[in-house]
C-alpha atoms as a PDB file:
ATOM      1  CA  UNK A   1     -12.758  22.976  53.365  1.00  0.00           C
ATOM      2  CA  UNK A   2     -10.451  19.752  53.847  1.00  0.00           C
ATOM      3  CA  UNK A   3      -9.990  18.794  57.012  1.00  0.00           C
ATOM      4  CA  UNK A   4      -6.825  17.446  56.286  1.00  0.00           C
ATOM      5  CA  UNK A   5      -5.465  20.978  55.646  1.00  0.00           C
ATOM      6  CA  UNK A   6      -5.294  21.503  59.640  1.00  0.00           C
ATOM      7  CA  UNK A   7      -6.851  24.935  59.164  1.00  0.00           C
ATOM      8  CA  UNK A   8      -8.873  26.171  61.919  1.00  0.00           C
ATOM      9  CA  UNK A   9     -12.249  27.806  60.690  1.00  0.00           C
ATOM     10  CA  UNK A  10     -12.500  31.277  63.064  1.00  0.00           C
ATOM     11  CA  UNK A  11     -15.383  32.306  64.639  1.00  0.00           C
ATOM     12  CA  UNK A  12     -17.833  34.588  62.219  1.00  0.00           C
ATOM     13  CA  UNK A  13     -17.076  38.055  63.502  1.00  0.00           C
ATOM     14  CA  UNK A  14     -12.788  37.291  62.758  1.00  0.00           C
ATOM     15  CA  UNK A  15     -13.627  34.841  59.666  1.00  0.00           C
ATOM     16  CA  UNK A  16     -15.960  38.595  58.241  1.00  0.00           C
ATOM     17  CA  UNK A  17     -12.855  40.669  59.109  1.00  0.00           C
ATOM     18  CA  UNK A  18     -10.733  38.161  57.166  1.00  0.00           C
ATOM     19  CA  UNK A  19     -12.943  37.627  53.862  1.00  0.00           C
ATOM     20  CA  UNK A  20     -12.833  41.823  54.112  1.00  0.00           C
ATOM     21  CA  UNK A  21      -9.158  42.294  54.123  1.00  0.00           C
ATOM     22  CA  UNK A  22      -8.786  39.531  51.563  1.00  0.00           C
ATOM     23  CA  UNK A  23     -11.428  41.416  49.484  1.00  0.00           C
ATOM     24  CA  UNK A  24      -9.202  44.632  49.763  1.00  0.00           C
ATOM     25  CA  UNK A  25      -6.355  42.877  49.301  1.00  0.00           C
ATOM     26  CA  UNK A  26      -7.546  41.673  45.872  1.00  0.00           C
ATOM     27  CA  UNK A  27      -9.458  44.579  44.499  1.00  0.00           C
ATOM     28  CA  UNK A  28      -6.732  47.052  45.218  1.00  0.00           C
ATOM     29  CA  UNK A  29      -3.607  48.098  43.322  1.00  0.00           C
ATOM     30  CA  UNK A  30      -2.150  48.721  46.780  1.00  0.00           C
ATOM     31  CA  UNK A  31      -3.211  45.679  48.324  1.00  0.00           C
ATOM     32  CA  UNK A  32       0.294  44.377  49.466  1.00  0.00           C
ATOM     33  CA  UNK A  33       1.134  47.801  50.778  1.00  0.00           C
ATOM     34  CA  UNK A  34      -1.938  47.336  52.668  1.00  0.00           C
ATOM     35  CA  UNK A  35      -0.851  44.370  54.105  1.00  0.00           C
ATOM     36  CA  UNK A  36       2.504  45.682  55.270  1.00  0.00           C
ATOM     37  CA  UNK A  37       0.691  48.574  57.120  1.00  0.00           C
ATOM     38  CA  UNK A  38      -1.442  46.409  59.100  1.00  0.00           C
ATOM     39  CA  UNK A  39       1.081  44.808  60.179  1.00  0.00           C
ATOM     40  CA  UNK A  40       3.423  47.617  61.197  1.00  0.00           C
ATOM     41  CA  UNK A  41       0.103  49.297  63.194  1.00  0.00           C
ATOM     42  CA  UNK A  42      -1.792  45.757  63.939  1.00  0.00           C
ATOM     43  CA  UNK A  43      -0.429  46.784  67.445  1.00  0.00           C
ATOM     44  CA  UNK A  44      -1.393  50.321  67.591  1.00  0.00           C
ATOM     45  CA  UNK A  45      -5.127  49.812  66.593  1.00  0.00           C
ATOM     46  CA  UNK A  46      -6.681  51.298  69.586  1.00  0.00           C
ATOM     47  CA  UNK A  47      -6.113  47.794  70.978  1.00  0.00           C
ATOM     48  CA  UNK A  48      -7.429  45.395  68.920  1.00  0.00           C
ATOM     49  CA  UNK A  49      -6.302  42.331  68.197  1.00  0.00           C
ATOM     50  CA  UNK A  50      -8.770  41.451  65.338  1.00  0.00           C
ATOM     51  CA  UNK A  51      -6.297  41.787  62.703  1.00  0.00           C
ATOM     52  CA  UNK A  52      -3.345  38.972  64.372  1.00  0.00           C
ATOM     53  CA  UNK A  53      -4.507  36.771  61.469  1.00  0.00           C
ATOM     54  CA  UNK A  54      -1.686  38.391  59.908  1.00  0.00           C
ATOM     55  CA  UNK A  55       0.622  36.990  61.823  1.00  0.00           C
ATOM     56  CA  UNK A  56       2.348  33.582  61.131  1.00  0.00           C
ATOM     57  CA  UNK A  57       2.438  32.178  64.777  1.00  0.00           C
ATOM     58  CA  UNK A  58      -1.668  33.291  65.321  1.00  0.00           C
ATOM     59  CA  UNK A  59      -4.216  31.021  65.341  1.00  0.00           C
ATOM     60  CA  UNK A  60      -6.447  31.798  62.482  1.00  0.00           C
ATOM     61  CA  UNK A  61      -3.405  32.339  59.902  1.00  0.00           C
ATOM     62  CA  UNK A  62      -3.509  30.025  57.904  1.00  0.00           C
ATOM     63  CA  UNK A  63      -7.298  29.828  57.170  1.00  0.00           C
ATOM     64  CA  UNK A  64      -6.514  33.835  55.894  1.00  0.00           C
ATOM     65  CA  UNK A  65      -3.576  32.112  53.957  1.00  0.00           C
ATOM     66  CA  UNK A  66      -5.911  30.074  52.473  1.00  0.00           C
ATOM     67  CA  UNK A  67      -8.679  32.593  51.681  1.00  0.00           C
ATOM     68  CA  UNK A  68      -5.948  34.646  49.959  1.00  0.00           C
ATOM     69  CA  UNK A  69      -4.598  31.896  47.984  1.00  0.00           C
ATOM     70  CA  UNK A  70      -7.983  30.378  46.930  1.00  0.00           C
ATOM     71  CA  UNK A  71      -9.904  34.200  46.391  1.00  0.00           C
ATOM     72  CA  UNK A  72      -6.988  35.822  44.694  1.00  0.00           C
ATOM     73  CA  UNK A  73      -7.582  35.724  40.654  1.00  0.00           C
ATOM     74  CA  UNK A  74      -4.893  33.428  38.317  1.00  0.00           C
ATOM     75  CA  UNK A  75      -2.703  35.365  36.182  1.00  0.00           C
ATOM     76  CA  UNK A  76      -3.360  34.823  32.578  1.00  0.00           C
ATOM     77  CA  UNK A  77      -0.978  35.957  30.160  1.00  0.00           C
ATOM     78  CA  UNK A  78      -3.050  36.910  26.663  1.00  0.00           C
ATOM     79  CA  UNK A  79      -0.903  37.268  23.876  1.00  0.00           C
ATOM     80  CA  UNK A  80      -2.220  41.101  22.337  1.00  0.00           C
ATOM     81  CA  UNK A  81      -3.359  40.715  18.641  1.00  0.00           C
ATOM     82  CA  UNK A  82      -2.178  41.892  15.744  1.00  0.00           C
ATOM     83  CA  UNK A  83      -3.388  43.216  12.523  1.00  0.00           C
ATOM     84  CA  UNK A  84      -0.092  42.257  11.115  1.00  0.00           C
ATOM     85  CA  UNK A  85       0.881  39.303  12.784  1.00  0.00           C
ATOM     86  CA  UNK A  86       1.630  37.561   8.915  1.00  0.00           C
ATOM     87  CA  UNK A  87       4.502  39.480   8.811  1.00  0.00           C
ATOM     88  CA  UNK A  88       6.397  38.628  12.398  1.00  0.00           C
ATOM     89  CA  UNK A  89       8.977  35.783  11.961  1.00  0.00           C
ATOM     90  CA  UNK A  90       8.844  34.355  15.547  1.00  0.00           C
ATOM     91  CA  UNK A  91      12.050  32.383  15.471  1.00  0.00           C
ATOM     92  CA  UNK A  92      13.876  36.195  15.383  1.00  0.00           C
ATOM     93  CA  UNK A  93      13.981  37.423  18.608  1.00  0.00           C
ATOM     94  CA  UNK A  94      14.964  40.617  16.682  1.00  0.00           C
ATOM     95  CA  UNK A  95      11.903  42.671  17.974  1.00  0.00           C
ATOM     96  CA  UNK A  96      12.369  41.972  21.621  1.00  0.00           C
ATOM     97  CA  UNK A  97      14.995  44.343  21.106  1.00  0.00           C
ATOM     98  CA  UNK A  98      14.728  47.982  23.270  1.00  0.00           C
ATOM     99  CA  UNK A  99      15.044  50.920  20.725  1.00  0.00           C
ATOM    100  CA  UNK A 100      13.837  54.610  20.899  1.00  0.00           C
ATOM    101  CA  UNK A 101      11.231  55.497  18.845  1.00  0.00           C
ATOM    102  CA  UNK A 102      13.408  58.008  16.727  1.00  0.00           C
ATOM    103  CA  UNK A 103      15.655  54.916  15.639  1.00  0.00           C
ATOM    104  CA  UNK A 104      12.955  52.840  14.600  1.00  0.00           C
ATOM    105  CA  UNK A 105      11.624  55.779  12.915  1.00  0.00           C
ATOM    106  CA  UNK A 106      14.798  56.089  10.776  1.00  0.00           C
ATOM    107  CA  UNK A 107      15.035  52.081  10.488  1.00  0.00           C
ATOM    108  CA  UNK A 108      11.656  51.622   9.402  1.00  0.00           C
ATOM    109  CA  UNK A 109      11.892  54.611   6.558  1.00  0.00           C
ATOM    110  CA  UNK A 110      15.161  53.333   5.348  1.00  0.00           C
ATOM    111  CA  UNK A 111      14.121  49.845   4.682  1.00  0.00           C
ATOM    112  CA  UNK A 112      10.759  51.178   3.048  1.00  0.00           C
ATOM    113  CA  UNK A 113      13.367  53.517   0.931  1.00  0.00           C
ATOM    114  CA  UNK A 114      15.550  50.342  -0.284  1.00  0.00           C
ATOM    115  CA  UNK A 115      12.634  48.508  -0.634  1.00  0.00           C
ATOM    116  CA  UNK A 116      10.982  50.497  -2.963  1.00  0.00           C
ATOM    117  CA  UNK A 117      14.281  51.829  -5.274  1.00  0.00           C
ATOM    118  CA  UNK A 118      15.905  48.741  -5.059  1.00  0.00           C
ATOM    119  CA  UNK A 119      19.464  47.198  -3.230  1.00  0.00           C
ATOM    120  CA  UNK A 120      21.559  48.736  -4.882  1.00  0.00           C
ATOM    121  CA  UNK A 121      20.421  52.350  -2.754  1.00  0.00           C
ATOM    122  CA  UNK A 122      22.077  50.727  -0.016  1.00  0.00           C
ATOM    123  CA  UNK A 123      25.334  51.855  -1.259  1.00  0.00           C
ATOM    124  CA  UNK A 124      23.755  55.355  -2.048  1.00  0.00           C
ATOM    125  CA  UNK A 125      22.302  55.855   2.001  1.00  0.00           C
ATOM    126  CA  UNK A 126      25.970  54.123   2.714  1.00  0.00           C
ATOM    127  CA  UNK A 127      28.021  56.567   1.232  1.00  0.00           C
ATOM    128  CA  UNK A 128      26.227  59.655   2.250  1.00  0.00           C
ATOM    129  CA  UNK A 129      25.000  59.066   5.818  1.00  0.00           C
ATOM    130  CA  UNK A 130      27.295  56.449   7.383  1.00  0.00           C
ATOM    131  CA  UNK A 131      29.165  58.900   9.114  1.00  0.00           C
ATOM    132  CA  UNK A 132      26.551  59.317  10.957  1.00  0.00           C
ATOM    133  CA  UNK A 133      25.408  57.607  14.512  1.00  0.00           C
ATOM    134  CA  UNK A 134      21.820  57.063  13.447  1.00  0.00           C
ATOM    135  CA  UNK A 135      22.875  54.561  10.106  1.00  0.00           C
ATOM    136  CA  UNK A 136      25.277  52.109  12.048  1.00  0.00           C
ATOM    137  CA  UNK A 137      22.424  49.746  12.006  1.00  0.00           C
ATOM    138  CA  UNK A 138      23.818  49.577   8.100  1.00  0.00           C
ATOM    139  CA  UNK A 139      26.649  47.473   9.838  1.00  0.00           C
ATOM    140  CA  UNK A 140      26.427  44.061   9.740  1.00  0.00           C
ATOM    141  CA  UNK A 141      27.368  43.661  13.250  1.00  0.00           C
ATOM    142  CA  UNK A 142      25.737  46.390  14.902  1.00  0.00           C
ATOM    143  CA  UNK A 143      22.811  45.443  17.265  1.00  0.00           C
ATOM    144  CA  UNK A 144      20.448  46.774  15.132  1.00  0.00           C
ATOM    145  CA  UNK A 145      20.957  45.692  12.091  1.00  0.00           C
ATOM    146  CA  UNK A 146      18.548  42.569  12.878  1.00  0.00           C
ATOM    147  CA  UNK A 147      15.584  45.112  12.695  1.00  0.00           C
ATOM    148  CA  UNK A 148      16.739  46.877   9.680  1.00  0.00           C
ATOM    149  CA  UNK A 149      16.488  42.841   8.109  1.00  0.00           C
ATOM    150  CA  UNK A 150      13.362  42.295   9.605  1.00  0.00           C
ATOM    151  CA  UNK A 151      11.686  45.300   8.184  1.00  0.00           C
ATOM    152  CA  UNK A 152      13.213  44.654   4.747  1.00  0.00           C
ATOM    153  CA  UNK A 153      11.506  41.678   4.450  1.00  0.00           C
ATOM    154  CA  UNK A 154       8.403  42.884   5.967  1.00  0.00           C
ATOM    155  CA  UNK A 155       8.315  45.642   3.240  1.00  0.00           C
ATOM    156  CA  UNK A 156       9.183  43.512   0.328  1.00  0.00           C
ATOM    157  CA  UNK A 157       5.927  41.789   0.835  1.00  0.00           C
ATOM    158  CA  UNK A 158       3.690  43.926   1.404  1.00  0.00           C
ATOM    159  CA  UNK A 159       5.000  46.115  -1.698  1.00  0.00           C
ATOM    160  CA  UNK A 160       5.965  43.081  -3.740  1.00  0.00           C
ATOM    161  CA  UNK A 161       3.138  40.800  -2.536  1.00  0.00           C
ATOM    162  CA  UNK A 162       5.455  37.578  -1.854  1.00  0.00           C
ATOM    163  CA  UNK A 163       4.213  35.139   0.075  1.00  0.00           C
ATOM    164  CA  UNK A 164       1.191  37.211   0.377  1.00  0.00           C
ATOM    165  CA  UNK A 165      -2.462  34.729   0.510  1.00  0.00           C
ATOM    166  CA  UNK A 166      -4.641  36.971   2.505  1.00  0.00           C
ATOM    167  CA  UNK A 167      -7.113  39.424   1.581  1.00  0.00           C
ATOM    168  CA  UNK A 168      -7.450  37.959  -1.642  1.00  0.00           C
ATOM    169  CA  UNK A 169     -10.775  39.416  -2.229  1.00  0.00           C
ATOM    170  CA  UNK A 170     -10.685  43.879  -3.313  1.00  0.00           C
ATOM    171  CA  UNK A 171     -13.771  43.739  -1.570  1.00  0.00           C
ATOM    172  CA  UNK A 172     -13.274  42.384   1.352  1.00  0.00           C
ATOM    173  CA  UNK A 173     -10.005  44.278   1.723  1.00  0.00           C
ATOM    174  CA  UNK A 174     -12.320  47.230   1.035  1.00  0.00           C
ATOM    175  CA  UNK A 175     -14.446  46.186   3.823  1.00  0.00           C
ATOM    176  CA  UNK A 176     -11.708  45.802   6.009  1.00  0.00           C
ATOM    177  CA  UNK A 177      -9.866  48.768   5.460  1.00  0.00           C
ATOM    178  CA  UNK A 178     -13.663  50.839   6.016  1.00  0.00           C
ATOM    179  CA  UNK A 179     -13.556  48.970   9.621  1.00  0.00           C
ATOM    180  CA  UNK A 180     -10.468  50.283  10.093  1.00  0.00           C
ATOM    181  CA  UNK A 181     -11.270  54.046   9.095  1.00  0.00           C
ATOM    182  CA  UNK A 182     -13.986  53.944  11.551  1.00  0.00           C
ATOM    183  CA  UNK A 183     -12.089  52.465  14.271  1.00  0.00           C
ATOM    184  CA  UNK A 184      -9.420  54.845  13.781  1.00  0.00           C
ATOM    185  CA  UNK A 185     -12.278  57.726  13.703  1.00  0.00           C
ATOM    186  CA  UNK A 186     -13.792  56.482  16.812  1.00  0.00           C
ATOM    187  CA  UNK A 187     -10.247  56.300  18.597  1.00  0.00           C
ATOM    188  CA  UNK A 188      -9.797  59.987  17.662  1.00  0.00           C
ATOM    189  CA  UNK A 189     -13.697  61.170  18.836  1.00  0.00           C
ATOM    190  CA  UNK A 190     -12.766  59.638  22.120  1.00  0.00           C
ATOM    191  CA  UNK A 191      -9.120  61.157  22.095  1.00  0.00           C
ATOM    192  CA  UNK A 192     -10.716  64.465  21.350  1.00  0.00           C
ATOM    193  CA  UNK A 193     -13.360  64.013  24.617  1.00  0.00           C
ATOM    194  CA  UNK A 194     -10.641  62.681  27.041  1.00  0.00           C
ATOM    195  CA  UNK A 195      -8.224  65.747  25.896  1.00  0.00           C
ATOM    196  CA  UNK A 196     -11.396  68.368  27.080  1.00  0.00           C
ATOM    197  CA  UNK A 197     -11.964  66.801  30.024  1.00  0.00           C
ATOM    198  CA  UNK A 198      -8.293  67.101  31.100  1.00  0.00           C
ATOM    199  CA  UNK A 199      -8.162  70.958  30.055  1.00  0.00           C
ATOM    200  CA  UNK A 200     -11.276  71.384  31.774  1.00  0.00           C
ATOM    201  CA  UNK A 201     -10.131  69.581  34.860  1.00  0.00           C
ATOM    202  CA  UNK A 202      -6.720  71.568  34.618  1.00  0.00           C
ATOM    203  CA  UNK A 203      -8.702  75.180  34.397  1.00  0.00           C
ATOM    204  CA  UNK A 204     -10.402  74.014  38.120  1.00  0.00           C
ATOM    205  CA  UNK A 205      -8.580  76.425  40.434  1.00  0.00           C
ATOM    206  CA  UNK A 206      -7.562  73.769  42.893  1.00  0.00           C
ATOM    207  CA  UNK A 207      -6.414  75.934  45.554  1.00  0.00           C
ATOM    208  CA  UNK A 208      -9.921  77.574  45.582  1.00  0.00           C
ATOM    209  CA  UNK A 209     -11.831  76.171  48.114  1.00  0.00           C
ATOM    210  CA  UNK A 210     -12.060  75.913  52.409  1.00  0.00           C
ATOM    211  CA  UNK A 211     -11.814  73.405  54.497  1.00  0.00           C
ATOM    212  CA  UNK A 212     -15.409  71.913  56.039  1.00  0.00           C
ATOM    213  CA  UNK A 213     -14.692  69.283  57.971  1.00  0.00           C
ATOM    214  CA  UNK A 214     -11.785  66.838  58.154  1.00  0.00           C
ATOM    215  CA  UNK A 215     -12.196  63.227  58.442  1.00  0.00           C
ATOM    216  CA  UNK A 216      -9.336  61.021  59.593  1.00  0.00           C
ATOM    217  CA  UNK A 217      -9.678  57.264  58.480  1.00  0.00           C
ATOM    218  CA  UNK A 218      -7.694  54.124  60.069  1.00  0.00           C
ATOM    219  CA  UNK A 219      -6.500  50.808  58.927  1.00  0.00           C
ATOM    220  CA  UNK A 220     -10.003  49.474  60.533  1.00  0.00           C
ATOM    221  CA  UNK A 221     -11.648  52.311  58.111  1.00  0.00           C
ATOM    222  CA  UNK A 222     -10.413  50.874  55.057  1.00  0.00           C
ATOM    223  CA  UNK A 223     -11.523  47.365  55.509  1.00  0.00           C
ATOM    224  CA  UNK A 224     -15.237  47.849  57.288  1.00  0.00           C
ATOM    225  CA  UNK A 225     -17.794  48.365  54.686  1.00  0.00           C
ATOM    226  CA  UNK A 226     -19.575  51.349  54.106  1.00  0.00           C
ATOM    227  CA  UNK A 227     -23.350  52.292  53.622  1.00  0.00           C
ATOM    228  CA  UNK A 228     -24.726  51.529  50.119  1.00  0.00           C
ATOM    229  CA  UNK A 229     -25.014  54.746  48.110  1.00  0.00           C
ATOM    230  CA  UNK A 230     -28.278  55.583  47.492  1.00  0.00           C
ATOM    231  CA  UNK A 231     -29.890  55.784  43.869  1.00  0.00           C
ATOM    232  CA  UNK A 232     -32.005  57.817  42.319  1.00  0.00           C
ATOM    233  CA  UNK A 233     -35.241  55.384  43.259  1.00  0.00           C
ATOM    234  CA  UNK A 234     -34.953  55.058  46.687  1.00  0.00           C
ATOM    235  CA  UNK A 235     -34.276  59.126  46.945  1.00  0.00           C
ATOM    236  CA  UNK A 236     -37.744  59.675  45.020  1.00  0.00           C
ATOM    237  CA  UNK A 237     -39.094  57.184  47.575  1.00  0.00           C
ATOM    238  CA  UNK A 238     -37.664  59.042  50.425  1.00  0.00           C
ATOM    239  CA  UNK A 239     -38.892  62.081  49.194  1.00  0.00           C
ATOM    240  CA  UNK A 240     -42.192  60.945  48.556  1.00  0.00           C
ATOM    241  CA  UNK A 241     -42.440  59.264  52.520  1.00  0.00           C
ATOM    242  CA  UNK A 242     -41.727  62.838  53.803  1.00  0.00           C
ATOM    243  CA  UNK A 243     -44.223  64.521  51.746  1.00  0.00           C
ATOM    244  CA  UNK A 244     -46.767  61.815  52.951  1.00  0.00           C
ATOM    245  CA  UNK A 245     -45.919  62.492  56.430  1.00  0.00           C
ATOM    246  CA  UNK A 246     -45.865  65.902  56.589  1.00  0.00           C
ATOM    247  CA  UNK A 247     -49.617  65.588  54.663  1.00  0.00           C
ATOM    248  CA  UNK A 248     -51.018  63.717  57.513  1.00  0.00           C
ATOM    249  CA  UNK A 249     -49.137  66.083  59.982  1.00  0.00           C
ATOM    250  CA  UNK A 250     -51.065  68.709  58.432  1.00  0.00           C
ATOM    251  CA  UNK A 251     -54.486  67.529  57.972  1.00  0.00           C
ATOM    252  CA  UNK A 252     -54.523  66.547  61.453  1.00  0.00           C
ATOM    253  CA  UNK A 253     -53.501  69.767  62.536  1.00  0.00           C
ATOM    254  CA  UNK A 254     -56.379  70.985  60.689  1.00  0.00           C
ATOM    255  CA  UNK A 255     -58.786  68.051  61.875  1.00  0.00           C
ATOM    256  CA  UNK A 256     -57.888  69.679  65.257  1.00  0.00           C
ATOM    257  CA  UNK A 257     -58.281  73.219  64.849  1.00  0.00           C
ATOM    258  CA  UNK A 258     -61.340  73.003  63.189  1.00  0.00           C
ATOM    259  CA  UNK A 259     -62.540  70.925  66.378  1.00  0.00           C
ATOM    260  CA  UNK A 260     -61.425  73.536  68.391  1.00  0.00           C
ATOM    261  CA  UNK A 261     -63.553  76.088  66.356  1.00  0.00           C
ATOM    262  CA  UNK A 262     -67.025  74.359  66.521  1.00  0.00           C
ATOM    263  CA  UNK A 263     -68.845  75.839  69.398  1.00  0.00           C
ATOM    264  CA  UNK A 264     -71.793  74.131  70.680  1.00  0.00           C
ATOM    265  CA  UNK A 265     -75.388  75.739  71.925  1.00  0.00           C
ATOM    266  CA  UNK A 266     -77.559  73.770  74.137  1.00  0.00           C
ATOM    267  CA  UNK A 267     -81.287  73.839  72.747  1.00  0.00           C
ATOM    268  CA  UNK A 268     -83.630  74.935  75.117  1.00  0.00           C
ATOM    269  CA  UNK A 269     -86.429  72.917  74.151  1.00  0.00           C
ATOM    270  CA  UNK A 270     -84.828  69.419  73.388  1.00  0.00           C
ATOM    271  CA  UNK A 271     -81.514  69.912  75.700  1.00  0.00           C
ATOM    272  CA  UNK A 272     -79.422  68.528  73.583  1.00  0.00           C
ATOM    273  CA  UNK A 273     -75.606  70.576  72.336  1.00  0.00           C
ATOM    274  CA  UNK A 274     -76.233  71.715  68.492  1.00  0.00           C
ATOM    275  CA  UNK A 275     -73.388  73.309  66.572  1.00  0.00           C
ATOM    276  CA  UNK A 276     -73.393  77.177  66.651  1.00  0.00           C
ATOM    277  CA  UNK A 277     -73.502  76.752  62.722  1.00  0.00           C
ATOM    278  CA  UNK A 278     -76.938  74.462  62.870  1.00  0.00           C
ATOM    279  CA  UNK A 279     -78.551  75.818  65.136  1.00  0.00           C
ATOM    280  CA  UNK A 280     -80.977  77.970  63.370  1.00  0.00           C
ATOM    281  CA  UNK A 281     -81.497  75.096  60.742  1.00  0.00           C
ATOM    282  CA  UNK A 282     -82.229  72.524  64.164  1.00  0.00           C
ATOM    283  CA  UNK A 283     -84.864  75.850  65.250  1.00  0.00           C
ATOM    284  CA  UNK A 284     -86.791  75.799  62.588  1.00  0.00           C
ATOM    285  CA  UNK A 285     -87.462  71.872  62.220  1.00  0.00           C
ATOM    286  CA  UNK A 286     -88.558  71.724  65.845  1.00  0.00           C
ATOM    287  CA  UNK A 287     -91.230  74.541  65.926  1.00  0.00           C
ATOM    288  CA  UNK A 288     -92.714  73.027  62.441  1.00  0.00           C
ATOM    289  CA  UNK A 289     -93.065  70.015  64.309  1.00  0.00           C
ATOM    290  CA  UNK A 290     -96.529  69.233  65.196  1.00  0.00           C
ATOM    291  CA  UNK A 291     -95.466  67.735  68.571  1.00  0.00           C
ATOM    292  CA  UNK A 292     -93.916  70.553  69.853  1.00  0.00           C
ATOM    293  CA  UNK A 293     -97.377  73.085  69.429  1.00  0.00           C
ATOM    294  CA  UNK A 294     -97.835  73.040  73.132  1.00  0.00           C
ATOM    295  CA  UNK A 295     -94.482  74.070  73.873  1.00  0.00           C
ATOM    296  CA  UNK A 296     -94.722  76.719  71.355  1.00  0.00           C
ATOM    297  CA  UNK A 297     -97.830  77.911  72.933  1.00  0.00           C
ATOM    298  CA  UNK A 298     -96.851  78.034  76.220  1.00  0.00           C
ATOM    299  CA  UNK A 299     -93.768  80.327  74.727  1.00  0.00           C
ATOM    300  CA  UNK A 300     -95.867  82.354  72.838  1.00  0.00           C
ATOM    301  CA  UNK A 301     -97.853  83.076  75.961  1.00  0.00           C
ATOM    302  CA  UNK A 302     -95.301  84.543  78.184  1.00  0.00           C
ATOM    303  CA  UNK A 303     -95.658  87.542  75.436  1.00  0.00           C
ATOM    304  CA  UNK A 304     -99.755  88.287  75.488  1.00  0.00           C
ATOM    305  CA  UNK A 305     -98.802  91.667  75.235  1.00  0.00           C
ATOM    306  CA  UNK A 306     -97.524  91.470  71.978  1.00  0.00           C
ATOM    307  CA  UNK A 307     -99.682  90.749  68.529  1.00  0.00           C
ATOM    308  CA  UNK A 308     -99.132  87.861  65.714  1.00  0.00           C
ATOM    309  CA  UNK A 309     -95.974  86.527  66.829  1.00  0.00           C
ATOM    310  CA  UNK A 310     -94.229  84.742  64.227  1.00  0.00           C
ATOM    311  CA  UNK A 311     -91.462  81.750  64.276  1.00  0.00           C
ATOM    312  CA  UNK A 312     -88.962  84.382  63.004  1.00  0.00           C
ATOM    313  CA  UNK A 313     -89.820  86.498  66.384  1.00  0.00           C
ATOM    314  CA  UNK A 314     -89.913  83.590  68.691  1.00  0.00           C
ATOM    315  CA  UNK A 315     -86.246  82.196  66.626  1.00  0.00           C
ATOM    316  CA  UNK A 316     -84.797  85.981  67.085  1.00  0.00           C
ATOM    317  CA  UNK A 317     -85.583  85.769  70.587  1.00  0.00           C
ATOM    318  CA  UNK A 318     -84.440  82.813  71.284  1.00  0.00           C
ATOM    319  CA  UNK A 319     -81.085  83.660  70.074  1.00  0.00           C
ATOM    320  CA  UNK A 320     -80.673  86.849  72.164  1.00  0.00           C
ATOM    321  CA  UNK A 321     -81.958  85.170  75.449  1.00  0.00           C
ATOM    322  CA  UNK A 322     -79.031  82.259  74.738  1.00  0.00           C
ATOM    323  CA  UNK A 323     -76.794  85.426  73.975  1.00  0.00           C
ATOM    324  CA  UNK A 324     -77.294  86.894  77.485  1.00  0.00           C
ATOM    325  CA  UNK A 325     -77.168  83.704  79.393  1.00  0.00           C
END
């Protein structure tokens, strides 16, 4: 920015509240209204003097000046196309002329009637129809009579071919008037799809419906940006995050109750806490081992009374002597 200019650069929480206003301003049909709203409330907003930038005699208005100025888009005036643009005479400012549609109906048809049966059915349309309002372009100096001219000569050459050097070539006429057909067929198709999607929108019973919630938006509202909408992608990745987390919520709520289901037996020969669900298995190994035979024996002694114990009897006991304690 020039220096020169005098324009005071405002700090970057105004200057973001500027470039958002001029954004609005520029991307909205109703930008000017917009303007004239803030200021009419820029003194009722709760307070806030973040929109004075508006004002001439503030401090930061000429930098939004500026902004506005150097953001806002040039006008460019493009001169529409046309198919029959041989034909236009520019030096007649004949077709700048406002007419209804029904009179340039009844021009156009007359001067495609002349043209075809020749001049001298000007006197013919004359003496029959001059009476009437609709055929005072016939008059030399009746306002319309420049458009009757213009379409007499546009009809003499396309039906006469003077003064006519394009399409030259049948088949690239041809070729043009196939482009045409289909662009004409394609304007219909879409004619057709925009006509069902009105009488579908007016069979919506508007007056159908209730009331949710009602939210009330502010000048401040229209200029602060909103959240980004979300996509499709980041909703499957949402999605997917949950279902990850409530996994790992479950499996460790599993994890734990399956902690809090293991019990655990003290052996009584090695001390040490087996799990309930082992502990037969963890039996067995320690009376085949041959370092344990003495404690066996000394078990298997405290029942002399009793004939060829086996490891089955002495396991079986075992159990219902941990059962009791």
């Amino acid at each position: 920015m020039d220096s020169s200019d005098d324009i005071i650069i405002p700090p970057p929480n105004i200057k973001q509240i500027i470039d958002k206003t001029i954004k609005y301003i520029i991307n909205n049909d109703d930008g000017d209204e917009f303007l004239n709203r803030l200021h009419q409330n820029n003194n009722n907003l709760n307070n806030n003097n973040n929109f004075n930038f508006i004002n001439k005699d503030d401090l930061y208005h000429k930098y939004f000046q500026y902004k506005l100025n150097k953001d806002k888009p040039k006008q460019i005036n493009l001169t529409p196309l046309n198919d029959l643009e041989f034909l236009i005479d520019d030096n007649n400012d004949s077709n700048k002329r406002i007419i209804s549609n029904k009179d340039d109906e009844i021009i156009k048809l007359t001067a495609l009637f002349i043209t075809i049966n020749g001049e001298n059915s000007i006197n013919l349309i004359q003496k029959n129809f001059k009476s009437l309002l609709n055929f005072k372009f016939l008059d030399d100096d009746n306002s319309y009579h420049l458009i009757f001219l213009k379409y007499l000569k546009q009809f003499d050459k396309l039906i006469n071919q003077q003064d006519l050097n394009i399409y030259k070539d049948r088949d690239d006429l041809l070729l043009q008037s196939f482009n045409r057909a289909k662009f004409d067929e394609f304007n219909n198709h879409k004619s057709k799809i925009k006509s069902k999607e009105k009488s579908n929108y007016l069979d919506i019973d508007w007056n159908d419906f209730k009331i949710l919630e009602t939210i009330e938006f502010n000048e401040i509202d229209q200029i602060m940006e909103l959240n980004k909408p979300i996509n499709l992608i980041d909703l499957k990745f949402r999605t997917l995050e949950e279902k990850i987390k409530q996994t790992n919520i479950l499996q460790k709520k599993q994890i734990s109750n399956n902690e809090e289901e293991i019990k655990l037996i003290q052996c009584p020969i090695t001390g040490k806490l087996i799990d309930e669900l082992k502990f037969q298995s963890h039996l067995n190994i320690l009376l085949k081992d041959p370092n344990l035979s003495k404690i066996k024996q000394n078990y298997e002694s405290k029942f002399q009374n009793q004939i060829d114990i086996s490891n089955e009897d002495i396991i079986n006991n075992l159990n219902s002597i941990l059962k009791k304690s």
